[in-house]
C-alpha atoms as a PDB file:
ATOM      1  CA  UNK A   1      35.566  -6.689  35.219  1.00  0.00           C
ATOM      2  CA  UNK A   2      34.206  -7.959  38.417  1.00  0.00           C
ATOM      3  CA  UNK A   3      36.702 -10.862  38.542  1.00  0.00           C
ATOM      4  CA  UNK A   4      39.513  -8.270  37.832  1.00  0.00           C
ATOM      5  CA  UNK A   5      38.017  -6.173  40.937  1.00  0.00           C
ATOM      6  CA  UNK A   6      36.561  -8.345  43.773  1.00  0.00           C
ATOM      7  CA  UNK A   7      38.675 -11.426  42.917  1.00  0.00           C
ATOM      8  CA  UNK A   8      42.315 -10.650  42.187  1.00  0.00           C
ATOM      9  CA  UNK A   9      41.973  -6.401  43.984  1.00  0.00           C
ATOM     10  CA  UNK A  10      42.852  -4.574  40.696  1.00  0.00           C
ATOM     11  CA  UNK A  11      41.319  -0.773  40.253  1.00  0.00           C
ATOM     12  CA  UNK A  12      39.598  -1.237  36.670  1.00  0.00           C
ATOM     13  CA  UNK A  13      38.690   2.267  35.330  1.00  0.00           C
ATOM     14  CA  UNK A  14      36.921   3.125  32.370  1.00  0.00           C
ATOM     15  CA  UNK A  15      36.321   6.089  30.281  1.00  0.00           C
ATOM     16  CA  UNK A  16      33.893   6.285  27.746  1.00  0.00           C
ATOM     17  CA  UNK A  17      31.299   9.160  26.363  1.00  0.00           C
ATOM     18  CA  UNK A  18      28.166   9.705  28.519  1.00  0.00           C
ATOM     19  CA  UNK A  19      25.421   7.492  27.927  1.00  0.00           C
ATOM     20  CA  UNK A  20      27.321   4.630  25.657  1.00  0.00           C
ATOM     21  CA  UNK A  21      28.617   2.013  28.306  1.00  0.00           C
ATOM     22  CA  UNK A  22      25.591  -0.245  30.194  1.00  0.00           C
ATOM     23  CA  UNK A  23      25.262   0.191  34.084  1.00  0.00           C
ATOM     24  CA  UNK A  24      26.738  -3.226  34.230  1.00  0.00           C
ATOM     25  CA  UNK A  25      29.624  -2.237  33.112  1.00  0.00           C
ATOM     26  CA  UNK A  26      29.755   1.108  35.251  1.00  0.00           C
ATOM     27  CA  UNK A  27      28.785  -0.620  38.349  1.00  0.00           C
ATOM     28  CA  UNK A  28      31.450  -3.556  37.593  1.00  0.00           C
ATOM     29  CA  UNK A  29      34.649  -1.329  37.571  1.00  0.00           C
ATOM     30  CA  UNK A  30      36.191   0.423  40.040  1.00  0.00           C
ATOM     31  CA  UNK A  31      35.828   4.207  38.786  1.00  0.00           C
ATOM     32  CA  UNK A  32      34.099   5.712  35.623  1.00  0.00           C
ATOM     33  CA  UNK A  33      35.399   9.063  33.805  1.00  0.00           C
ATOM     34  CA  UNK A  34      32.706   9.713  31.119  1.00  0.00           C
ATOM     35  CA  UNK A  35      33.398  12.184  28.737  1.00  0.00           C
ATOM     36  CA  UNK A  36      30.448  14.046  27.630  1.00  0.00           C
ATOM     37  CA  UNK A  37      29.367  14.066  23.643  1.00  0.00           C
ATOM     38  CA  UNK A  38      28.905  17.959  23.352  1.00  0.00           C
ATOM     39  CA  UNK A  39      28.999  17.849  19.725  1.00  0.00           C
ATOM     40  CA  UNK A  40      27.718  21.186  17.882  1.00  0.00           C
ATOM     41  CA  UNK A  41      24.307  18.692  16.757  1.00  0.00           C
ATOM     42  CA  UNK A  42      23.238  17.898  19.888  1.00  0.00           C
ATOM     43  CA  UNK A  43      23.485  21.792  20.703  1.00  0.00           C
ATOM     44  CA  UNK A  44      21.490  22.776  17.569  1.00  0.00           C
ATOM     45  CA  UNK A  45      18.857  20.090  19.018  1.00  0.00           C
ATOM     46  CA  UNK A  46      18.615  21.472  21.878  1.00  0.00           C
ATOM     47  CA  UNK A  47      18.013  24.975  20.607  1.00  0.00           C
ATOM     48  CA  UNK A  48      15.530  23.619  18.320  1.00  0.00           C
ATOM     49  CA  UNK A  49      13.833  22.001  21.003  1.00  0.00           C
ATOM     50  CA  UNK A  50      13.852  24.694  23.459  1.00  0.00           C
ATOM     51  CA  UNK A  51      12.634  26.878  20.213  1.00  0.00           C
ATOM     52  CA  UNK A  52       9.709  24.635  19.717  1.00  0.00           C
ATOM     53  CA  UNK A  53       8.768  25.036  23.555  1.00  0.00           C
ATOM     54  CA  UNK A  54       8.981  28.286  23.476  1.00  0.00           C
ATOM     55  CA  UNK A  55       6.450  28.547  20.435  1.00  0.00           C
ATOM     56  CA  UNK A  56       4.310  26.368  22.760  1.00  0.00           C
ATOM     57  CA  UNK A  57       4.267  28.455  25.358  1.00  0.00           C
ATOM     58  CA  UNK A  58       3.423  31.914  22.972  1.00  0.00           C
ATOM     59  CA  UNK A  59      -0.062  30.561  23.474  1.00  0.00           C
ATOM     60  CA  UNK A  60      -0.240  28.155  26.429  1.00  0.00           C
ATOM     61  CA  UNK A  61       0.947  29.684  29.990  1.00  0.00           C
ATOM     62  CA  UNK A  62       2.043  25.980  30.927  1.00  0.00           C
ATOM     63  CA  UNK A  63       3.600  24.596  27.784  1.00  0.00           C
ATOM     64  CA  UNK A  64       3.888  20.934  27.539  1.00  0.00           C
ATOM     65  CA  UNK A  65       4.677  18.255  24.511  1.00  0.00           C
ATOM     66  CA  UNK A  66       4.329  14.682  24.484  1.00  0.00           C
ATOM     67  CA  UNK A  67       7.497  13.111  23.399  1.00  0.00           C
ATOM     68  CA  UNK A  68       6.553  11.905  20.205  1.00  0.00           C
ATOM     69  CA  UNK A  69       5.039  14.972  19.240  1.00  0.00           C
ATOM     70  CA  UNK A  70       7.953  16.768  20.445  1.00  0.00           C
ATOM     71  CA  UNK A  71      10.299  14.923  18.411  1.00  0.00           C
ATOM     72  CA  UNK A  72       7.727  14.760  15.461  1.00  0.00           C
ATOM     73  CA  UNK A  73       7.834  18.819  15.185  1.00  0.00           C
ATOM     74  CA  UNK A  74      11.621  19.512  16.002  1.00  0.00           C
ATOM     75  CA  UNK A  75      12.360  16.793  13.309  1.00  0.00           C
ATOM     76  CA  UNK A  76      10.071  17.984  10.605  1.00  0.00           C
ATOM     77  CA  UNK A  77      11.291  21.926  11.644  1.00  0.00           C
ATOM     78  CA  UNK A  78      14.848  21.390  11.657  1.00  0.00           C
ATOM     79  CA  UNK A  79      15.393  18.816   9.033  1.00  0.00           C
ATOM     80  CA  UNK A  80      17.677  16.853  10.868  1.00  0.00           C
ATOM     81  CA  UNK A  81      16.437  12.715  11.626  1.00  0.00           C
ATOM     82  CA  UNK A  82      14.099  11.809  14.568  1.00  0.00           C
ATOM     83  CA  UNK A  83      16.869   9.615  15.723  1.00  0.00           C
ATOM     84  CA  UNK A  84      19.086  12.370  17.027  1.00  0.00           C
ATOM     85  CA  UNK A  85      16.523  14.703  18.338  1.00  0.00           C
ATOM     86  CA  UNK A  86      14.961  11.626  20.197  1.00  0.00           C
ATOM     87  CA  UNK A  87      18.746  11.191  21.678  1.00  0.00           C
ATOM     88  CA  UNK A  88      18.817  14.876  22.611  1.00  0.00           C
ATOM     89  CA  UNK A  89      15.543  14.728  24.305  1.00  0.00           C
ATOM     90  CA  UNK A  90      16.436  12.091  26.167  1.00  0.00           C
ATOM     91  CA  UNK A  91      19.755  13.729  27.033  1.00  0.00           C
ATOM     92  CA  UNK A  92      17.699  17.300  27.510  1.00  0.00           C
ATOM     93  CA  UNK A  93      15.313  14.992  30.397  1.00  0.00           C
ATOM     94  CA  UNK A  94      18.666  13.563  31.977  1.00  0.00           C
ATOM     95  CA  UNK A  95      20.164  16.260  32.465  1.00  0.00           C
ATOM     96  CA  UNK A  96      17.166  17.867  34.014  1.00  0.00           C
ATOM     97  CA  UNK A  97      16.677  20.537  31.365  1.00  0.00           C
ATOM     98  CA  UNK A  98      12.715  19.039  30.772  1.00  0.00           C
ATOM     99  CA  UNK A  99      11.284  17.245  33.199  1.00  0.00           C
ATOM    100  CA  UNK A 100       8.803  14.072  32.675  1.00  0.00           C
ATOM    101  CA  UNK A 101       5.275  14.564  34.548  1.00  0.00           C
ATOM    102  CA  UNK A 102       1.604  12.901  34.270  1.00  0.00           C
ATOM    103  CA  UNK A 103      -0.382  15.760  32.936  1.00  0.00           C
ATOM    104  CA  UNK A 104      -4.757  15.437  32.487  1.00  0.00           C
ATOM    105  CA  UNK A 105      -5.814  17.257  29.399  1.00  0.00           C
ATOM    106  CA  UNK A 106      -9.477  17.099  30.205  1.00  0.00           C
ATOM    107  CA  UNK A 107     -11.037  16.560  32.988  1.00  0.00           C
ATOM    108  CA  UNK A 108     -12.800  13.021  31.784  1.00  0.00           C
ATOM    109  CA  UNK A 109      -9.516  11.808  29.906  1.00  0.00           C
ATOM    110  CA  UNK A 110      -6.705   9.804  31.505  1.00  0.00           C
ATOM    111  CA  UNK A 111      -3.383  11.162  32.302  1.00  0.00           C
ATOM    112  CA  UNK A 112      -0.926  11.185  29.766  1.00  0.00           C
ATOM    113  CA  UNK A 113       3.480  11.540  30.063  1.00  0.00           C
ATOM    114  CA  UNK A 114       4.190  15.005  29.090  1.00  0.00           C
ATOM    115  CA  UNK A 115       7.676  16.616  28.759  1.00  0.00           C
ATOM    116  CA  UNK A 116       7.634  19.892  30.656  1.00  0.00           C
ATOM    117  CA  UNK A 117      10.367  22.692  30.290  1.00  0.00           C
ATOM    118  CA  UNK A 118      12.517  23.560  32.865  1.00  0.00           C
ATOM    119  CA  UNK A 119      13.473  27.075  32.118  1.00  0.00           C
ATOM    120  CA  UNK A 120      15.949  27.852  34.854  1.00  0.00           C
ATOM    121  CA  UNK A 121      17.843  24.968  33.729  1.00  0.00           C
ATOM    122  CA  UNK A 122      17.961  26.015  30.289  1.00  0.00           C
ATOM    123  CA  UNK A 123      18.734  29.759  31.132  1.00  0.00           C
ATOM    124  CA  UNK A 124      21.693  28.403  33.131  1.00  0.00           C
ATOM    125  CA  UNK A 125      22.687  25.785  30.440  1.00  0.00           C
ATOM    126  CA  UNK A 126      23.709  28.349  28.417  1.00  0.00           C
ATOM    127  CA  UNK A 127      20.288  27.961  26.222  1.00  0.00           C
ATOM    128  CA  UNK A 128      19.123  31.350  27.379  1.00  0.00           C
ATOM    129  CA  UNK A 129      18.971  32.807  24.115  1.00  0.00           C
ATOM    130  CA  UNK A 130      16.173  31.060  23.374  1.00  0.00           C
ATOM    131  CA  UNK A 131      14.887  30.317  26.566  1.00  0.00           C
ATOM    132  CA  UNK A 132      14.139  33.912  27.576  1.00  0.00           C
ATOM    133  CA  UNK A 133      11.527  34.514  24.914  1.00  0.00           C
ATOM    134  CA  UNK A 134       9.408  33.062  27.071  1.00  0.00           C
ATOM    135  CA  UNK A 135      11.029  33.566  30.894  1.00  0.00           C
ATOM    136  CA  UNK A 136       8.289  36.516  32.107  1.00  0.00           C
ATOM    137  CA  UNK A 137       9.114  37.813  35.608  1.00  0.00           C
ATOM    138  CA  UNK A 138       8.914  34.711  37.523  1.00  0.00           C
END
């Protein structure tokens, strides 16, 4: 691709579903379409995910997961494989619908990665449904 476009001038585009071709191969060609993978799964796991958050946070004002326990829990709840709720997640944190953050359990523990919910995001996702179980007037 990069012979194609610095050497010989020719406009290389490709088009491809979100999150399948390497950054190579993005940054190689001249222009990249992706078409996103909005397949009726990955919605049902991210309304299971945003579910299990939600039960979270009936009993925690800041709810938080680490990612394999996240991914553990929406697996086991939902029945579907831990491969394609680990693939929403990560498709849930890229698209900034949770949000990655050091959190300190206790105050003589280390910090640990935590996977925080980012309600607005999921209200205006289309995930409100779910989400607004726990949205309180904030």
């Amino acid at each position: 691709m990069r012979y194609l476009v610095q050497e010989l001038g020719k406009r290389v585009e490709l088009y491809g579903i979100r999150s399948t071709a390497s950054r190579a191969l993005r940054d190689a060609v001249t222009e990249t379409f992706e078409i996103p993978e909005e397949d009726q799964q990955l919605v049902e796991c991210f309304q299971y995910t945003v579910a299990d958050f939600n039960r979270i946070a009936l009993n925690h004002d800041n709810p938080f997961a680490t990612y394999q326990s996240l991914v553990t829990r929406v697996s086991r709840n939902s029945g579907l494989p831990k491969e394609r709720i680990e693939m929403a997640v990560t498709e849930m944190v890229n698209r900034g619908y949770i949000t990655r953050k050091k959190h300190r359990v206790a105050y003589d523990k280390p910090m640990i990665n935590v996977l925080i919910p980012e309600w607005d995001e999921l209200i205006a996702a289309g995930l409100q449904i779910i989400a607004l179980i726990r949205r309180k007037d904030s």
